[in-house]
C-alpha atoms as a PDB file:
ATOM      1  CA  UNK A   1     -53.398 131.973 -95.300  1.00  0.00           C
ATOM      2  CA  UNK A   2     -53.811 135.906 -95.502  1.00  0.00           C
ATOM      3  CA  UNK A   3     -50.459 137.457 -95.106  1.00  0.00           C
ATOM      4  CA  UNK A   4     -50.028 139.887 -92.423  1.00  0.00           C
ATOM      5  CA  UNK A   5     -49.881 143.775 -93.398  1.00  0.00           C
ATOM      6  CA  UNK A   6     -50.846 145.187 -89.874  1.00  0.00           C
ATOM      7  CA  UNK A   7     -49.932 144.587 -86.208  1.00  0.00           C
ATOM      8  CA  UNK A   8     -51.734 146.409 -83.450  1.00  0.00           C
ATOM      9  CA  UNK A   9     -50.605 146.064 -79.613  1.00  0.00           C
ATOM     10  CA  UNK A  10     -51.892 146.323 -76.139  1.00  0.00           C
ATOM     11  CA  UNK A  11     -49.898 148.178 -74.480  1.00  0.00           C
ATOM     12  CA  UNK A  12     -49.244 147.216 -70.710  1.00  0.00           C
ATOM     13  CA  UNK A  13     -48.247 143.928 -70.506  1.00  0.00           C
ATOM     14  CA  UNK A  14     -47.642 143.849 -74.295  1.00  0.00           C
ATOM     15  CA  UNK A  15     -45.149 147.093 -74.893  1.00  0.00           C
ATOM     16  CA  UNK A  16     -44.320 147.239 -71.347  1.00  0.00           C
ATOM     17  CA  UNK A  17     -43.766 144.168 -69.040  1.00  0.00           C
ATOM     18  CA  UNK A  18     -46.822 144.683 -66.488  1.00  0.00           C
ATOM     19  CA  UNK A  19     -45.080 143.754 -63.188  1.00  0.00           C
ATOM     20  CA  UNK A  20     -41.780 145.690 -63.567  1.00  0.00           C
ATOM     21  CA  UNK A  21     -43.821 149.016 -64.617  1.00  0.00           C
ATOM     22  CA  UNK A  22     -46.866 148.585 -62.142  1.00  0.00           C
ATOM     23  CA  UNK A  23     -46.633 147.141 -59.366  1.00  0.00           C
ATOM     24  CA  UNK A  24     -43.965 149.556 -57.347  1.00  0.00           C
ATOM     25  CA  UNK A  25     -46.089 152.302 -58.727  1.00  0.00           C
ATOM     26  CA  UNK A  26     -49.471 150.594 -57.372  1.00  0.00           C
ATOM     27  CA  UNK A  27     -47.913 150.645 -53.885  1.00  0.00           C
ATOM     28  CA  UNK A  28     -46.464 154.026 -53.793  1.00  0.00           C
ATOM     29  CA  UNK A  29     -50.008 155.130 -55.467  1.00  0.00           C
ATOM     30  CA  UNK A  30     -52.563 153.307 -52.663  1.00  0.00           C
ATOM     31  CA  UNK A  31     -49.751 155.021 -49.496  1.00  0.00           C
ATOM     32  CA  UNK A  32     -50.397 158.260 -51.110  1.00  0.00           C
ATOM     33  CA  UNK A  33     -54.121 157.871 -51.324  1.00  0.00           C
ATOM     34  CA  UNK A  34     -54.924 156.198 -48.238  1.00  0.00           C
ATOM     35  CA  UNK A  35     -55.577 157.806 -44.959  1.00  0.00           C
ATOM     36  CA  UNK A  36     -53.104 155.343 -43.389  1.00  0.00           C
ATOM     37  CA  UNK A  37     -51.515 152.081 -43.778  1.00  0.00           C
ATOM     38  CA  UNK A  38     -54.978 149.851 -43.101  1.00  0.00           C
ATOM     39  CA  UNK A  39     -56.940 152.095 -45.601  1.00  0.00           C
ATOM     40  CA  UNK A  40     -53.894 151.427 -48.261  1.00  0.00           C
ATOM     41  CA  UNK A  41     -54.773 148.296 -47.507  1.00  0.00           C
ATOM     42  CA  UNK A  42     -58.018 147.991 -47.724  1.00  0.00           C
ATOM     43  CA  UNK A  43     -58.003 149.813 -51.161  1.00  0.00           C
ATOM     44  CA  UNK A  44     -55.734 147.162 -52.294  1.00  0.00           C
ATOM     45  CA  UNK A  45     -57.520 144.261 -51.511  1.00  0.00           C
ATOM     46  CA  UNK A  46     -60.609 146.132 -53.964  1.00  0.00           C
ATOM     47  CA  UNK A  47     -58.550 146.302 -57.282  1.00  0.00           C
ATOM     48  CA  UNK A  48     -56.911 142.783 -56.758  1.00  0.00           C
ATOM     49  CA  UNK A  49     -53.115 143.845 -54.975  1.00  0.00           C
ATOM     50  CA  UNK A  50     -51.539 142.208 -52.934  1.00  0.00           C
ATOM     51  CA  UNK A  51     -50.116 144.629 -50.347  1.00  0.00           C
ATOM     52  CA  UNK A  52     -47.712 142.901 -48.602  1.00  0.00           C
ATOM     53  CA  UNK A  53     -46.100 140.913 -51.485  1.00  0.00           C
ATOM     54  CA  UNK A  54     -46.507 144.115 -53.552  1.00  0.00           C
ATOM     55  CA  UNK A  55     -48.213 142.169 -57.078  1.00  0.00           C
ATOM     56  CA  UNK A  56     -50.843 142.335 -58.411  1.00  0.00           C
ATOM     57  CA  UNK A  57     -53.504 138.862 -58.562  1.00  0.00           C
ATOM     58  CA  UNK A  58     -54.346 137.339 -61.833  1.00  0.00           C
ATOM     59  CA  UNK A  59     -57.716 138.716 -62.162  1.00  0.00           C
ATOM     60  CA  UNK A  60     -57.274 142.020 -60.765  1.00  0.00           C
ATOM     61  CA  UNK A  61     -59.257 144.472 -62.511  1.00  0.00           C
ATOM     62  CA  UNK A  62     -56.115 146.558 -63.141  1.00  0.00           C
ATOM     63  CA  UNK A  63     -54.536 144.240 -65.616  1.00  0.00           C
ATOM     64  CA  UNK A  64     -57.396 144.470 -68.340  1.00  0.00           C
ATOM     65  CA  UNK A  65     -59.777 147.208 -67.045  1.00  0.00           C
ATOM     66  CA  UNK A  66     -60.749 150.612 -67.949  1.00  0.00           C
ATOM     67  CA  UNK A  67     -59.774 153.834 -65.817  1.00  0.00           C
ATOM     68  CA  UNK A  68     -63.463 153.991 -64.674  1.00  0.00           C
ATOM     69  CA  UNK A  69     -63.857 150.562 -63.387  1.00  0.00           C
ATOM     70  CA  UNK A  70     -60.952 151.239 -61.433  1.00  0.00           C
ATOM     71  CA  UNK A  71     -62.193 154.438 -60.030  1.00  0.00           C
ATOM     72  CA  UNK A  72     -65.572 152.451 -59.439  1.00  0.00           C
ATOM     73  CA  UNK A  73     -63.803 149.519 -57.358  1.00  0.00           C
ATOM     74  CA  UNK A  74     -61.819 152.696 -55.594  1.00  0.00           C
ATOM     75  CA  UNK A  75     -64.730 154.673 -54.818  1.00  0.00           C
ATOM     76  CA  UNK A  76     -66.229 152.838 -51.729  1.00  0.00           C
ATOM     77  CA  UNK A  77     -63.472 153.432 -49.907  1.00  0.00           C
ATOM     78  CA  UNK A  78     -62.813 157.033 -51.224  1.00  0.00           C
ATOM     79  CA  UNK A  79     -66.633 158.487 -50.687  1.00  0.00           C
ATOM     80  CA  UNK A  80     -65.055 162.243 -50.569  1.00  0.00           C
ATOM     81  CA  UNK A  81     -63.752 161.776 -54.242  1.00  0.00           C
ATOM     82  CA  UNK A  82     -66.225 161.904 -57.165  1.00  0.00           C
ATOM     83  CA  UNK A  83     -65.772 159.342 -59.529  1.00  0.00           C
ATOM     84  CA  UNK A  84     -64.865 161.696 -62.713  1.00  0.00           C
ATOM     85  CA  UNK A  85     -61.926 163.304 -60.229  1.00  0.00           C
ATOM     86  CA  UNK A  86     -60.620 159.926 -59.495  1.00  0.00           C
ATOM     87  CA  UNK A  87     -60.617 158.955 -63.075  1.00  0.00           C
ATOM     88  CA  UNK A  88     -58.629 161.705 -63.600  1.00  0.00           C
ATOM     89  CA  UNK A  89     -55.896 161.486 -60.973  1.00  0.00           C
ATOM     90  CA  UNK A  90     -55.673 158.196 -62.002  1.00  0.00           C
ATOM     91  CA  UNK A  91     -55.018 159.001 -65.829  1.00  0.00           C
ATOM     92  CA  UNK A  92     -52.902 161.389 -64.337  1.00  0.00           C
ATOM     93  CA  UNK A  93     -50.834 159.153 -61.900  1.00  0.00           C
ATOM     94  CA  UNK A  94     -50.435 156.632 -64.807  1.00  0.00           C
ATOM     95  CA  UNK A  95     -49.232 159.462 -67.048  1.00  0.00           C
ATOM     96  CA  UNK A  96     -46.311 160.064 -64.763  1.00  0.00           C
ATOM     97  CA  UNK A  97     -45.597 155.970 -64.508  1.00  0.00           C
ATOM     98  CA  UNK A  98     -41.828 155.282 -65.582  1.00  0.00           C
ATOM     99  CA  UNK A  99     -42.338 152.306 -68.213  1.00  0.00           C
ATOM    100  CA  UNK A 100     -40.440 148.903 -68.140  1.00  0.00           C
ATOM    101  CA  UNK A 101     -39.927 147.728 -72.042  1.00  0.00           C
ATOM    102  CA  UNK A 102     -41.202 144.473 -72.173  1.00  0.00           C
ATOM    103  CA  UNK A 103     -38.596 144.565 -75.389  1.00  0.00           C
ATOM    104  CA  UNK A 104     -36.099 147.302 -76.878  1.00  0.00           C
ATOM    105  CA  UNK A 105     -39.062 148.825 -78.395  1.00  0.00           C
ATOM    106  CA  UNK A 106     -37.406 151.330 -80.813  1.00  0.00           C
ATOM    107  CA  UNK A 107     -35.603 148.586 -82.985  1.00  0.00           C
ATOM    108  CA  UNK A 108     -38.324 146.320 -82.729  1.00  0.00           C
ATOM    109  CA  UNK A 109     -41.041 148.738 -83.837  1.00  0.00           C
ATOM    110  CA  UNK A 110     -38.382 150.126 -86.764  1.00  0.00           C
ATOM    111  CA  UNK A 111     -37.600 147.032 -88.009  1.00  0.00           C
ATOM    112  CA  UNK A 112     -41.787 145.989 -88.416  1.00  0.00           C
ATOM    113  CA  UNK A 113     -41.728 149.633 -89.802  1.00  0.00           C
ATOM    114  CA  UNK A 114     -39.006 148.790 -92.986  1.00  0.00           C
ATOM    115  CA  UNK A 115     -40.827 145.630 -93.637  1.00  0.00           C
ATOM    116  CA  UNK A 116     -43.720 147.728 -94.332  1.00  0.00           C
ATOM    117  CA  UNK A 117     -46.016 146.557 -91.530  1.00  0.00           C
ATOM    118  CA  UNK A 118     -48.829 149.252 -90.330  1.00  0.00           C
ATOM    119  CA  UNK A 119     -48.734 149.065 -86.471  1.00  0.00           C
ATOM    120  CA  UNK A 120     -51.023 150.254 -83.771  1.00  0.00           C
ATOM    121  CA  UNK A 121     -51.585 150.995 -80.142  1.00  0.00           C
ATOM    122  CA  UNK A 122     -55.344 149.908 -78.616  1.00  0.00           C
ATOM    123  CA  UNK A 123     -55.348 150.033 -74.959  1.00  0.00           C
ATOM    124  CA  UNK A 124     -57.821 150.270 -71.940  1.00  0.00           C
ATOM    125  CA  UNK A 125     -55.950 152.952 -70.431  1.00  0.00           C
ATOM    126  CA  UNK A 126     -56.822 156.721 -71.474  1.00  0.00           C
ATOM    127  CA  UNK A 127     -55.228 157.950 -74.751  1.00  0.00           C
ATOM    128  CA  UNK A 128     -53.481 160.988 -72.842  1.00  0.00           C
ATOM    129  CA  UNK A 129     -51.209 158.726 -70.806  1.00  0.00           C
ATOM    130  CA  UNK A 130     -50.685 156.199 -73.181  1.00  0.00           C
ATOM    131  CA  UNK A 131     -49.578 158.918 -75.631  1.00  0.00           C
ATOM    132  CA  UNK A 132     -47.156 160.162 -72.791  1.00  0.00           C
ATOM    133  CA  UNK A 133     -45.988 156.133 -72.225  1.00  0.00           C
ATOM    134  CA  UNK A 134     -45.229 156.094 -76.052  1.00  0.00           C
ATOM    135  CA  UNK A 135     -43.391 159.610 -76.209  1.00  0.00           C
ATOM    136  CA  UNK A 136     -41.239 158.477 -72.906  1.00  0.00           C
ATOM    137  CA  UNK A 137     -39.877 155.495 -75.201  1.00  0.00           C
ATOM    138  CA  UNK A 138     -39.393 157.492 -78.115  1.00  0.00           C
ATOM    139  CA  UNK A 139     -41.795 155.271 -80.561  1.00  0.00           C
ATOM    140  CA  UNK A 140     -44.746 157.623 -80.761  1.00  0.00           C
ATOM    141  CA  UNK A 141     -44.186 158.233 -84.068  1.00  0.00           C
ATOM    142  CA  UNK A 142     -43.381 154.783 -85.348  1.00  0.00           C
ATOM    143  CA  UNK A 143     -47.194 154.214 -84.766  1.00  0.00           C
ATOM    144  CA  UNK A 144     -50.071 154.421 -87.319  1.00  0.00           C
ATOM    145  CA  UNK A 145     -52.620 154.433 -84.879  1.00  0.00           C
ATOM    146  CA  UNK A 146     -53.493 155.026 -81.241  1.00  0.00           C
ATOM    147  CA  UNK A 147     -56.388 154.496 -79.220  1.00  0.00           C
ATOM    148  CA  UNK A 148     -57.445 154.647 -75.749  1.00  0.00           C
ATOM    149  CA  UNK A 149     -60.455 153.445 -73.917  1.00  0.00           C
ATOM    150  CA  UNK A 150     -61.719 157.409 -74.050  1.00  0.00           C
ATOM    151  CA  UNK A 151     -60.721 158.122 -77.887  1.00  0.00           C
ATOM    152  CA  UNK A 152     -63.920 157.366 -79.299  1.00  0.00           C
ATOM    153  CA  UNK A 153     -64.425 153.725 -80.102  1.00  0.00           C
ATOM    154  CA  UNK A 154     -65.060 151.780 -77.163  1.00  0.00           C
ATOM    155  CA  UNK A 155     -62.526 149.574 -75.138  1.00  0.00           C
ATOM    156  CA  UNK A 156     -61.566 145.843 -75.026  1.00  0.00           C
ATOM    157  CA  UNK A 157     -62.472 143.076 -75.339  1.00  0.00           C
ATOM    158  CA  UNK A 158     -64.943 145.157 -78.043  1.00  0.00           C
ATOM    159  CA  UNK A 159     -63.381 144.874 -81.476  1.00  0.00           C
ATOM    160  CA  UNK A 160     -64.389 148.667 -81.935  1.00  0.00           C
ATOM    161  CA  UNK A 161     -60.442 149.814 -81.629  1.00  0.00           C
ATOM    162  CA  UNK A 162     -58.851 147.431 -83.835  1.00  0.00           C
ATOM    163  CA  UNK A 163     -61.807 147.495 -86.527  1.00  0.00           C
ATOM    164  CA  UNK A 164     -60.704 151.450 -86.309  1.00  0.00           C
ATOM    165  CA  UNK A 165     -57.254 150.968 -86.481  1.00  0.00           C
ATOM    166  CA  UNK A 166     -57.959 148.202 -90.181  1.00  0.00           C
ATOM    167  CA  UNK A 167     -60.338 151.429 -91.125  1.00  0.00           C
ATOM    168  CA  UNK A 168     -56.981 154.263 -90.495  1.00  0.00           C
ATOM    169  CA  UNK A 169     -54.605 151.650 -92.034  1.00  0.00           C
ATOM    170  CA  UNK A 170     -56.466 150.345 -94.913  1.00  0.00           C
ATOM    171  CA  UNK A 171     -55.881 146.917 -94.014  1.00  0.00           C
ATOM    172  CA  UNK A 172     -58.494 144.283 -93.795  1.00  0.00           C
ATOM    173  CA  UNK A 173     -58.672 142.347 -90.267  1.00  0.00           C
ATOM    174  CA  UNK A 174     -58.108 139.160 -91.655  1.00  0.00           C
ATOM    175  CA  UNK A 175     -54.451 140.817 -92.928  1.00  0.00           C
ATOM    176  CA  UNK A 176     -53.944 142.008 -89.730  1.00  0.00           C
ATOM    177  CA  UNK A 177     -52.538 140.159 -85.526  1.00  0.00           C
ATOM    178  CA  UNK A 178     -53.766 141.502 -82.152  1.00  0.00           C
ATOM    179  CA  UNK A 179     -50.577 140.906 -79.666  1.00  0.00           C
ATOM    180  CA  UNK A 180     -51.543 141.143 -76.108  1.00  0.00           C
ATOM    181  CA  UNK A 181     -51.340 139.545 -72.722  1.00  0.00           C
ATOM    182  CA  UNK A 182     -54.581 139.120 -71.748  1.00  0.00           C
ATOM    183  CA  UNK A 183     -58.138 137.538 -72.498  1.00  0.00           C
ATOM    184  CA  UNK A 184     -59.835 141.103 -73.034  1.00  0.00           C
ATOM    185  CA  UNK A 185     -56.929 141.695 -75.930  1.00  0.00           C
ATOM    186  CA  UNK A 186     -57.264 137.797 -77.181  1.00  0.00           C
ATOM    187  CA  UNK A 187     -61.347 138.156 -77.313  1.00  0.00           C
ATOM    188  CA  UNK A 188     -60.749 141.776 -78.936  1.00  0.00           C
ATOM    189  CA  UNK A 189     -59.220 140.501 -81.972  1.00  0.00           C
ATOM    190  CA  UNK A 190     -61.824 137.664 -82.692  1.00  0.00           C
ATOM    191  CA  UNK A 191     -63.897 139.642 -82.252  1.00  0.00           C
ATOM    192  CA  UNK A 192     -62.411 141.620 -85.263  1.00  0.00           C
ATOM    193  CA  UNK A 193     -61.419 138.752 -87.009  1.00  0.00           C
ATOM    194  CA  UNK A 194     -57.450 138.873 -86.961  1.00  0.00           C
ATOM    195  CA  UNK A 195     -55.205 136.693 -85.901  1.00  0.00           C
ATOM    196  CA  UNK A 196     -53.874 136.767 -82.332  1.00  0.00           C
ATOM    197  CA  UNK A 197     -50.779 136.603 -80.381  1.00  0.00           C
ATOM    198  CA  UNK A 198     -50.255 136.511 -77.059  1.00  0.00           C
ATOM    199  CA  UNK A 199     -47.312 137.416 -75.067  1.00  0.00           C
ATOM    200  CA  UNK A 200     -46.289 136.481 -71.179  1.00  0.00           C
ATOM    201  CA  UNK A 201     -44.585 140.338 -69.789  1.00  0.00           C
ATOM    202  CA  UNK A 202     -48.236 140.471 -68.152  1.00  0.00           C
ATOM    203  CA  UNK A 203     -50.123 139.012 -65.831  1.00  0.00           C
ATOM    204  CA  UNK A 204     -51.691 135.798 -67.669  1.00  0.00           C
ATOM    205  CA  UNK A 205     -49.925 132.084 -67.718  1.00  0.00           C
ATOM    206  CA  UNK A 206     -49.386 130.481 -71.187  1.00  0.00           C
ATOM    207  CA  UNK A 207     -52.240 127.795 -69.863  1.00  0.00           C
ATOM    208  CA  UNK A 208     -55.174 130.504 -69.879  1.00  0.00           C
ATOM    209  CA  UNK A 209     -53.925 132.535 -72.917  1.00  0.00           C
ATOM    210  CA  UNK A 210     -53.017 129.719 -75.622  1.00  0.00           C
ATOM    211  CA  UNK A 211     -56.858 128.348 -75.916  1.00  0.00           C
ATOM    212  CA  UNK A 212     -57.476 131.783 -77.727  1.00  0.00           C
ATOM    213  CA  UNK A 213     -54.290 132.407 -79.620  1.00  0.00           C
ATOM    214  CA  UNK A 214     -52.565 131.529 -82.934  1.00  0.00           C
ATOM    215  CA  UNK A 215     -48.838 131.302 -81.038  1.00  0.00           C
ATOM    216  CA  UNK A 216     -47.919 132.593 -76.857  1.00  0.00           C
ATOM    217  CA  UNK A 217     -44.342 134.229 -77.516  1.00  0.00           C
ATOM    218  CA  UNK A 218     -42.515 134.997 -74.296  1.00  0.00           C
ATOM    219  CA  UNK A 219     -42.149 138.814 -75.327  1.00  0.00           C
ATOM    220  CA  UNK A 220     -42.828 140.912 -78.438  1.00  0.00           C
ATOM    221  CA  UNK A 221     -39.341 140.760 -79.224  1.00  0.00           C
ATOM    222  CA  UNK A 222     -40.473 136.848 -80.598  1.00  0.00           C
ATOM    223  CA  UNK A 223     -42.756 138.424 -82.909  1.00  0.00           C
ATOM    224  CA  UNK A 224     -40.167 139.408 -85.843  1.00  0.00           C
ATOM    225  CA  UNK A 225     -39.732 135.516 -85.957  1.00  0.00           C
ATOM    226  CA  UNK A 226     -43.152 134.522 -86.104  1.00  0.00           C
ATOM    227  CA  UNK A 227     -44.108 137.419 -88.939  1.00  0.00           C
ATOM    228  CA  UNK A 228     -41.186 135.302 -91.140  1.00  0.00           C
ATOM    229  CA  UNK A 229     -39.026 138.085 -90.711  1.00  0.00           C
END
């Protein structure tokens, strides 16, 4: 088997345990937006919340989607917002997001860093606030590679990011692991050809992820073991 020279991550649910940064944010987000509480509600119900138990459903189009299919699901309910506006407020919003490590990410990432793995960041959310996620836990730098759904090579589950990241890094997919905590990030990286791993800080059970990965790790903080480290 190929040894592993590169490791590129989603980032929420992956870097950041989903519930813990998103859901109290998601709440405070749809009160500010809606008219009143029914409209919250209503807005809710359209990207997959649940308002009164404040989390988010399985298949809600938050965990895995893009900015604009967000804005899309929004946008009935919003029909004095153009889409592009709401796109932006909501790269914005999630820019401003305080971030739950799903693992203490500094140590983690410097220790794959001394072994002399390349590492990357390909997420569905916008580059900007994913840059400002990365920069709020200090690690921006400890990455080879970042790209969002807007940085020029498509989003998941499209290999186009993680093919980009093997082009940046020099390292072919088959030397290279996908770690993420959903289907689009698991499809992604067959799509490349890498290996994947999938972790449970998002939204997915073990049951639905483990048909499509190598190993399900509770957190990323597994993932030294697994490389042989």
């Amino acid at each position: 088997m190929t040894r592993i020279e590169a490791v590129i991550f989603d980032k929420d649910g992956t870097l950041f345990d989903f519930a813990s940064t998103w859901e109290a944010w998601a709440l405070a987000f749809l009160r500010r937006l809606g008219r009143d509480e029914a409209h919250a509600r209503e807005m809710a119900a359209a990207v997959g919340f649940d308002y009164e138990a404040q989390v988010f459903h399985s298949d809600s189009i938050v965990i895995a989607g893009m900015p604009s299919e967000i804005a899309e699901a929004l946008a009935v309910h919003l029909p004095e917002w153009e889409q592009g506006a709401l796109v932006d407020l909501l790269n914005e919003e999630a820019g401003n997001a305080p971030q739950a490590e799903a693992a203490p990410l500094v140590p983690l990432l410097s220790g794959l860093r001394a072994a002399g793995f390349k590492l990357g960041v390909a997420t569905n959310d916008a580059e900007a606030p994913a840059l400002a996620h990365l920069a709020s836990a200090g690690v921006t730098e400890l990455f080879d590679f970042v790209a969002g759904f807007d940085s020029g090579y498509g989003g998941k589950p499209a290999p186009g990011q993680l093919l980009a990241f093997c082009q940046a890094v020099g390292v072919a997919p088959e030397a290279s692991v996908m770690v993420g905590d959903s289907t689009h990030d698991l499809h992604a990286g067959h799509a490349a050809g890498m290996r994947t791993v999938a972790v449970l800080t998002g939204m997915a059970d073990e049951a639905t992820l483990a048909p499509l990965a190598d190993v399900v790790l509770p957190n990323i903080g597994h993932l030294p073991e697994w490389l042989g480290l």
